[in-house]
Every structure is written in structure tokens, then in C-alpha cells.
N, C-alpha and C. Protein backbone atom coordinates (compact mmCIF):
# COMPACT_ATOMS: atom_id res chain seq x y z
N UNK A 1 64.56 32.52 112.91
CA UNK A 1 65.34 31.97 114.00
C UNK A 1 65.72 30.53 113.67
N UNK A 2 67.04 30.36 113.84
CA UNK A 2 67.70 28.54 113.80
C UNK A 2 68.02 28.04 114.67
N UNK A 3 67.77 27.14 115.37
CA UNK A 3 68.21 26.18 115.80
C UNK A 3 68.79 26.78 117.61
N UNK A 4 69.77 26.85 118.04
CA UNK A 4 69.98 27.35 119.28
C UNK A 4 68.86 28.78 119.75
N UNK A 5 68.95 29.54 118.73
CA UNK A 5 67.97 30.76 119.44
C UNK A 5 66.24 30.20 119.80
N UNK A 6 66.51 29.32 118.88
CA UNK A 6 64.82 28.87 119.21
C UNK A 6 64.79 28.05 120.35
N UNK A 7 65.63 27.09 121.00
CA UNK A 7 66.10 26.25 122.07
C UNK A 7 65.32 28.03 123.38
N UNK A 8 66.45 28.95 123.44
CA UNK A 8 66.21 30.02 124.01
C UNK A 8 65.10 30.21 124.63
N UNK A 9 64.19 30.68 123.06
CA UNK A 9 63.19 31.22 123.30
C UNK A 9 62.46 30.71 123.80
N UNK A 10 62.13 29.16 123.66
CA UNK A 10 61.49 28.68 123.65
C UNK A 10 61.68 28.20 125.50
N UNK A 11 62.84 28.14 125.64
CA UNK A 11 62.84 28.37 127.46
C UNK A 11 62.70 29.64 128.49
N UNK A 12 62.49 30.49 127.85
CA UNK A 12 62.13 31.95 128.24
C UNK A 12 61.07 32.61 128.37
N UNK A 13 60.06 31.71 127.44
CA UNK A 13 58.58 31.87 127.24
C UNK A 13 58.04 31.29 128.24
N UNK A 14 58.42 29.40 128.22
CA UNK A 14 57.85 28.57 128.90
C UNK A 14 58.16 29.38 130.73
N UNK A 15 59.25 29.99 131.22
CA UNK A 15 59.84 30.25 132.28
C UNK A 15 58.71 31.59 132.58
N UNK A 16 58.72 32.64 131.61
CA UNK A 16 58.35 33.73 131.60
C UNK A 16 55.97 33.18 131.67
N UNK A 17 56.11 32.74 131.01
CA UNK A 17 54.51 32.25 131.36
C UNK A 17 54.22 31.16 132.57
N UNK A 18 54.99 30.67 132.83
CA UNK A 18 55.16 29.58 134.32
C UNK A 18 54.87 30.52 135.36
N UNK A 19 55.90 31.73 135.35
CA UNK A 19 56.08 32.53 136.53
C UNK A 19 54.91 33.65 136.26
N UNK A 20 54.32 33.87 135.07
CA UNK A 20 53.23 34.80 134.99
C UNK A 20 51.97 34.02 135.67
N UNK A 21 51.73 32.50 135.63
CA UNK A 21 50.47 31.71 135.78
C UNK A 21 50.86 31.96 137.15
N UNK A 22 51.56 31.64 138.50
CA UNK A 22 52.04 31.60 139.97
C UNK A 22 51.71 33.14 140.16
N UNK A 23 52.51 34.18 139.81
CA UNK A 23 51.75 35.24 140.31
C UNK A 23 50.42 35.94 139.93
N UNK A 24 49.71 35.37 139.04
CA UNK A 24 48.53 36.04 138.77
C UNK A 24 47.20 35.13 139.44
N UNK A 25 47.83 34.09 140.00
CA UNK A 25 46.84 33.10 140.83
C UNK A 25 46.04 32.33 139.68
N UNK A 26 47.08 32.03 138.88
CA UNK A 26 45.67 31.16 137.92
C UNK A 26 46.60 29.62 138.05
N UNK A 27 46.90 29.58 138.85
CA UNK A 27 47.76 28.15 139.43
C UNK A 27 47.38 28.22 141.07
N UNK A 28 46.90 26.89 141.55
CA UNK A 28 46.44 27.21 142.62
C UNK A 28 46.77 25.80 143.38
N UNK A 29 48.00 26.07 144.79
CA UNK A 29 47.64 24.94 145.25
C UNK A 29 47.70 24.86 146.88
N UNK A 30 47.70 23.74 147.40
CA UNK A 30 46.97 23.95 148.67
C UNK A 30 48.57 24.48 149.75
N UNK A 31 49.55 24.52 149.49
CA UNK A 31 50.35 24.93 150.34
C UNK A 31 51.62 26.11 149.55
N UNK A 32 50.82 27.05 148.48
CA UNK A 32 51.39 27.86 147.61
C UNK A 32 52.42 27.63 146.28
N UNK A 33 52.43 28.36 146.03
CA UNK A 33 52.79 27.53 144.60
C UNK A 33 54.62 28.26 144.31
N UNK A 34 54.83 28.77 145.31
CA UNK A 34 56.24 29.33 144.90
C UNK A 34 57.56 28.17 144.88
N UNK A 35 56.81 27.12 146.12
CA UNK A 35 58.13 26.00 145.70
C UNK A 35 57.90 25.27 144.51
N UNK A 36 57.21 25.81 143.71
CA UNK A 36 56.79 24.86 142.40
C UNK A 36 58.14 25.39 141.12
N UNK A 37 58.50 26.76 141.68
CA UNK A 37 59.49 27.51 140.99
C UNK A 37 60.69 26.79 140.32
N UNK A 38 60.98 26.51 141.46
CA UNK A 38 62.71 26.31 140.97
C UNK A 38 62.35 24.45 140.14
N UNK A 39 61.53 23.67 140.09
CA UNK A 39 61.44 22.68 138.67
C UNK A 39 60.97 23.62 137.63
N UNK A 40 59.93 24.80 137.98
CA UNK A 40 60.05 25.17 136.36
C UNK A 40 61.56 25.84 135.73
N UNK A 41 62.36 26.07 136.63
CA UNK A 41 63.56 26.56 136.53
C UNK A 41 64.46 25.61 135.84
N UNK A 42 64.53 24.28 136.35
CA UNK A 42 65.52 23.49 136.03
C UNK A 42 64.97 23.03 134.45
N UNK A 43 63.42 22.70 134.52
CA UNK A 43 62.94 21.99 133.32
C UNK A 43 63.25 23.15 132.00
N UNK A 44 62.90 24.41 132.20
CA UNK A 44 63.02 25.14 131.23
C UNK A 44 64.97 25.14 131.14
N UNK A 45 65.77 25.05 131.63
CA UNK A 45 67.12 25.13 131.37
C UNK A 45 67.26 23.68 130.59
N UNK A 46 66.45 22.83 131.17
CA UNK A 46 66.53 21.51 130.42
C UNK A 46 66.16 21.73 128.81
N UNK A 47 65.38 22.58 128.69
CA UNK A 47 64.41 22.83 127.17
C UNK A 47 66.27 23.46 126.53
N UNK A 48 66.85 24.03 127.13
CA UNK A 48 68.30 24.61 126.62
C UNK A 48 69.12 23.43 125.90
N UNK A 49 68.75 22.22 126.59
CA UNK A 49 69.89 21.24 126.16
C UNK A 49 69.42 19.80 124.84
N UNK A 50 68.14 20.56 125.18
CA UNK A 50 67.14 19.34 123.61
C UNK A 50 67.86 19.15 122.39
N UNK A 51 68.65 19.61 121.90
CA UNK A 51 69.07 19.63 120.70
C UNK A 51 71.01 18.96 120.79
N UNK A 52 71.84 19.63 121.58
CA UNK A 52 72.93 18.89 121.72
C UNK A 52 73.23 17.79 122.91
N UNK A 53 72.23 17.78 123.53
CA UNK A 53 72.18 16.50 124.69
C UNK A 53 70.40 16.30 125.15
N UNK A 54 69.95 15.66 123.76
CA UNK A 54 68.55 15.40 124.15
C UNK A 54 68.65 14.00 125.61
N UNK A 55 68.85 13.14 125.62
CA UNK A 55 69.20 12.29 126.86
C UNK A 55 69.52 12.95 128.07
N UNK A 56 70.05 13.60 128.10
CA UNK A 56 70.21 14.61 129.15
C UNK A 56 69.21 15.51 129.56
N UNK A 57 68.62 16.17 128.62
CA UNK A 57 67.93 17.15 128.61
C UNK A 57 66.24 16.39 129.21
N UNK A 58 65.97 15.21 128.94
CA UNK A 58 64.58 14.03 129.17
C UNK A 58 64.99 13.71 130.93
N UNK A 59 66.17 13.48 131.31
CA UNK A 59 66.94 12.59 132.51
C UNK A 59 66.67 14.09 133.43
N UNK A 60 66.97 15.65 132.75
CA UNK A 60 67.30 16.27 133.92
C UNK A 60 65.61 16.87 134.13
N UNK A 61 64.83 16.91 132.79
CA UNK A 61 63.29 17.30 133.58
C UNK A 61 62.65 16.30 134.21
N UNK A 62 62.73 14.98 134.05
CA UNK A 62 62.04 13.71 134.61
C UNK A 62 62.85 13.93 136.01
N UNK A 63 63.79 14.32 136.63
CA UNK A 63 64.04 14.41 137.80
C UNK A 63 63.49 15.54 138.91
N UNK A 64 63.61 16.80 137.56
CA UNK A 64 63.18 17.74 138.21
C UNK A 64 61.58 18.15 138.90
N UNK A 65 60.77 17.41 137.96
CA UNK A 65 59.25 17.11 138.15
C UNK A 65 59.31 15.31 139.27
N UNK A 66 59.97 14.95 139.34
CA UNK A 66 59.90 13.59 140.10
C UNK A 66 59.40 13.52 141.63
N UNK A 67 58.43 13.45 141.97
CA UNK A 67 58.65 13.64 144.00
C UNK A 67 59.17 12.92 144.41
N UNK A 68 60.14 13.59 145.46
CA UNK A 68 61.47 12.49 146.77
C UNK A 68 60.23 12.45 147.77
């Protein structure tokens, strides 16, 4: 694998084991863990952009993990 497919995989795994840890209860928090979803959503699309917009790709997970 080169270069873009590994970008992929490598956000498909992280997405695909995020969402395996939330439903198998080995993530545990005090008011459920499903709104935890959609940052692993954005951060793993962020893992998509590491290579042709690394600045971008640092700006959009540091927001997505950030608390308002």
C-alpha cells in the first residue's frame, strides 16, 4: 500500500475500533458514550487529509476533540 490508501486505512481502522470500543462497553462514561461519536468521526476524516493538507488536518482534530 502507498501513500493515499494507507491515509484510508488507516482512518477506517481507527473509526472501525473507536466504534467497536463504545459498543462493546470497554469505554465507559458517566453520561454514555455515543455523543463521543461524531469527534471520532471528524478526527478520523481528519487522518484523510495528513498528507495533502497536514495544517488542516492538526486545526480540524484539535477542534474536533476541543470542549465549547
Amino acid at each position: 500500500m502507498r501513500g493515499r490508501m494507507v491515509d484510508v486505512v488507516l482512518a477506517l481502522a481507527g473509526l472501525a475500533v473507536g466504534v467497536l470500543m463504545f459498543a462493546t462497553g470497554q469505554y465507559q462514561a458517566r453520561f454514555g458514550v455515543w455523543w463521543l461519536v461524531p469527534p471520532l468521526v471528524v478526527c478520523c476524516g481528519a487522518v484523510l487529509l495528513r498528507r495533502t493538507a497536514p495544517v488542516a488536518s492538526v486545526l480540524v482534530g484539535t477542534a474536533a476533540l476541543t470542549p465549547t
